[in-house]
Protein backbone atom coordinates (compact mmCIF):
# COMPACT_ATOMS: atom_id res chain seq x y z
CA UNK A 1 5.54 -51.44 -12.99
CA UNK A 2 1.44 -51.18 -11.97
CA UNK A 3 -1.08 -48.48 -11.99
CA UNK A 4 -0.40 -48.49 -8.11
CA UNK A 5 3.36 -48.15 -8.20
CA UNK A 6 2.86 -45.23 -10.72
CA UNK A 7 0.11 -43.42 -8.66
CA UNK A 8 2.64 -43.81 -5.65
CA UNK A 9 5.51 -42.19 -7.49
CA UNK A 10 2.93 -39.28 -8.77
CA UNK A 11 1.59 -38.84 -5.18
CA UNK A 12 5.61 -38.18 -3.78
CA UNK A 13 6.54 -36.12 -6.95
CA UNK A 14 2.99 -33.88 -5.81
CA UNK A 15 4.00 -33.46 -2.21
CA UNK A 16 8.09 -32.55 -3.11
CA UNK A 17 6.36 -30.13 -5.39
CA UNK A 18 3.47 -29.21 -3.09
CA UNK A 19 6.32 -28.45 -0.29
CA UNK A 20 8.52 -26.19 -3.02
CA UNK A 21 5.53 -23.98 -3.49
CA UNK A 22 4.37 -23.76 -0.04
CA UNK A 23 8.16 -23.08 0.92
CA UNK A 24 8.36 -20.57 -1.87
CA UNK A 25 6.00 -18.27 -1.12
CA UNK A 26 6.14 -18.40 3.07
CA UNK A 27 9.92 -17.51 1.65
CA UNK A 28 8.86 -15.20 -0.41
CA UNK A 29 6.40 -13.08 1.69
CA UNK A 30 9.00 -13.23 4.54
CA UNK A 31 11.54 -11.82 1.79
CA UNK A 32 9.20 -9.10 1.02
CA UNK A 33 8.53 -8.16 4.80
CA UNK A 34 12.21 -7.87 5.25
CA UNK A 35 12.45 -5.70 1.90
CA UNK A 36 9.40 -3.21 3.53
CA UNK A 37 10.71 -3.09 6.58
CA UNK A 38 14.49 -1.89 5.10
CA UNK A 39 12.36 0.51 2.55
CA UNK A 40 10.58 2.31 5.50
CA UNK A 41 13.88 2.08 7.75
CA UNK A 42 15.57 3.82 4.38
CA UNK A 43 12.88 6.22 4.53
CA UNK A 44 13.36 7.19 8.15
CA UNK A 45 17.28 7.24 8.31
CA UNK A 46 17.08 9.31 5.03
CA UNK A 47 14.08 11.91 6.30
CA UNK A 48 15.82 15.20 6.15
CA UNK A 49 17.82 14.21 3.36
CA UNK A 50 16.69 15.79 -0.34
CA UNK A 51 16.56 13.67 -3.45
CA UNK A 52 18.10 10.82 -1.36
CA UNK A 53 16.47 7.99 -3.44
CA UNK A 54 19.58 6.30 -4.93
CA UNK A 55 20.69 6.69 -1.30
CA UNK A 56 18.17 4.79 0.07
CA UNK A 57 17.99 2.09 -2.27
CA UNK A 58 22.05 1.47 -2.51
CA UNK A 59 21.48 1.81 1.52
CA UNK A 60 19.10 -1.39 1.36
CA UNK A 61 20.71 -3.16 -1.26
CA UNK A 62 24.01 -3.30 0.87
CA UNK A 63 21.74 -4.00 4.15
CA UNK A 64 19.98 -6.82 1.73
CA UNK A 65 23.22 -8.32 0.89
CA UNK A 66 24.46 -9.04 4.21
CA UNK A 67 22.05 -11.60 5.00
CA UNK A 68 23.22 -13.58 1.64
CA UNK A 69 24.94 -16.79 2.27
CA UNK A 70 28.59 -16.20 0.28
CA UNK A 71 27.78 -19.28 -1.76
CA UNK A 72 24.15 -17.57 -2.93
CA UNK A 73 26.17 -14.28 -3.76
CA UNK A 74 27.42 -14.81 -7.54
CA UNK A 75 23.73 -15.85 -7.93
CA UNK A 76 22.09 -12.72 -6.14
CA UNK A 77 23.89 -9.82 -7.57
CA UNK A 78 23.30 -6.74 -7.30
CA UNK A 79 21.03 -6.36 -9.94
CA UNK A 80 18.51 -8.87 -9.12
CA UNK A 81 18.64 -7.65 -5.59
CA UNK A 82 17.81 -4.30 -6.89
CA UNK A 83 15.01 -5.37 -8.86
CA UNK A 84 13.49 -7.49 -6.04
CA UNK A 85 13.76 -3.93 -4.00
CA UNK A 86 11.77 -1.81 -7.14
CA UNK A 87 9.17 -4.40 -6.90
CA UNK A 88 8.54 -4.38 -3.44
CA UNK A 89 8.55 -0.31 -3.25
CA UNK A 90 6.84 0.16 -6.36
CA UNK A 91 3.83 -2.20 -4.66
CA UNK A 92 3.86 -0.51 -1.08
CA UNK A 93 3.52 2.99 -3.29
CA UNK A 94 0.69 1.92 -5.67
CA UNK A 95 -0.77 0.63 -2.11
CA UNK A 96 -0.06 4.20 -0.59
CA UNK A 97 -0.91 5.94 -4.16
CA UNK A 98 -4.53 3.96 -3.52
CA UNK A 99 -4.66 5.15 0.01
CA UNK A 100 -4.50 8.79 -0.89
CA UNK A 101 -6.98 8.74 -3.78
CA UNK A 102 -9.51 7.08 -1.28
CA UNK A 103 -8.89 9.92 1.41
CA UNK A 104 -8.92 12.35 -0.99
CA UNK A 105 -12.76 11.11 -2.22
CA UNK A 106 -13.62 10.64 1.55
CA UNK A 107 -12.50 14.57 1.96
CA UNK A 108 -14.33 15.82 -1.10
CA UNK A 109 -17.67 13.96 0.03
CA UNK A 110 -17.54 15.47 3.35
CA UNK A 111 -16.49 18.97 1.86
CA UNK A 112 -19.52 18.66 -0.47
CA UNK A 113 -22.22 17.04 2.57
CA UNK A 114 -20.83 20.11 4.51
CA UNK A 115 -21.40 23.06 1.52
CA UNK A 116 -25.12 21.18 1.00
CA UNK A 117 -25.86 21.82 4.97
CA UNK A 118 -24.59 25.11 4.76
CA UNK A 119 -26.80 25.64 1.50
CA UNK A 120 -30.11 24.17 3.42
CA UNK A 121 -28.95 26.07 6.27
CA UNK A 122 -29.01 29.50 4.31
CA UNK A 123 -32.56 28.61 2.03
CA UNK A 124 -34.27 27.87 5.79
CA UNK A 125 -32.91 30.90 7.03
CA UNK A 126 -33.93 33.12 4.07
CA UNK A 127 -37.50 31.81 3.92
CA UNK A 128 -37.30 32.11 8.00
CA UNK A 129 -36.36 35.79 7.47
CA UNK A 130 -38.91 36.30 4.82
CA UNK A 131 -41.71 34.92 7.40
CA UNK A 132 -40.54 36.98 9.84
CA UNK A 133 -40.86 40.60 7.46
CA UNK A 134 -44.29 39.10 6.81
CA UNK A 135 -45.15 38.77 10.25
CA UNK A 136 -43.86 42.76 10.88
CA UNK A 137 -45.86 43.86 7.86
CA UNK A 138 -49.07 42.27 9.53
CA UNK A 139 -48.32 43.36 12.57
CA UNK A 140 -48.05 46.97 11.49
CA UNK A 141 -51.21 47.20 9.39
């Protein structure tokens, strides 16, 4: 066997593997949109419903397991479907958890711009006011 044959057989072993990983994550961030969209469907179906969280996520576990090929199910139990579903929603609520703080900052600085207008606001008006008694005083003497 050559250096060429070798390169050749390093060159197909880097596009099977090359086409794995590309498959595996287009797979993967399909299986993730599917998981978010079942976690927000959850969420709706299970609105008015109090402390419905094992609800929701036995709800999308069974709506997960539906889609599983019967030969893929004594590989995908339960459990690792479960886990997959605590990953996802525990990443769409540090996203949302990140969202709020960032409103919340937005709010304060405008709350804070507004108080500092309303202190310039008063200070103007005060030495406005003073001005004005000034004026009266010289206009009486």
């Amino acid at each position: 066997m050559n250096w060429k044959d070798i390169l050749q057989v390093i060159e197909i072993i880097a596009m099977i593997v090359g086409g794995f990983l590309i498959s595996y994550f287009r797979t993967s961030k399909v299986v993730r949109e599917f998981v978010a969209q079942l976690i927000a469907d959850a969420e709706e179906r299970f609105s008015n419903v109090e402390k419905a969280g094992a609800e929701k996520m036995a709800w999308v576990i069974a709506q997960i397991y539906e889609f599983i090929p019967a030969w893929l199910k004594p590989f995908l139990t339960t459990e690792k479907i479960q886990a997959i579903v605590q990953t996802v929603f525990d990443k769409i609520k540090a996203f949302a958890d990140l969202q709020v703080l960032k409103l919340k900052a937005k709010y304060e600085a405008e709350i804070q711009e507004r108080v500092n207008q309303a202190r310039i606001y008063a200070i103007n008006a005060d030495a406005l006011s003073a001005r004005e008694a000034t004026n009266f005083r010289d206009t009486e003497a």
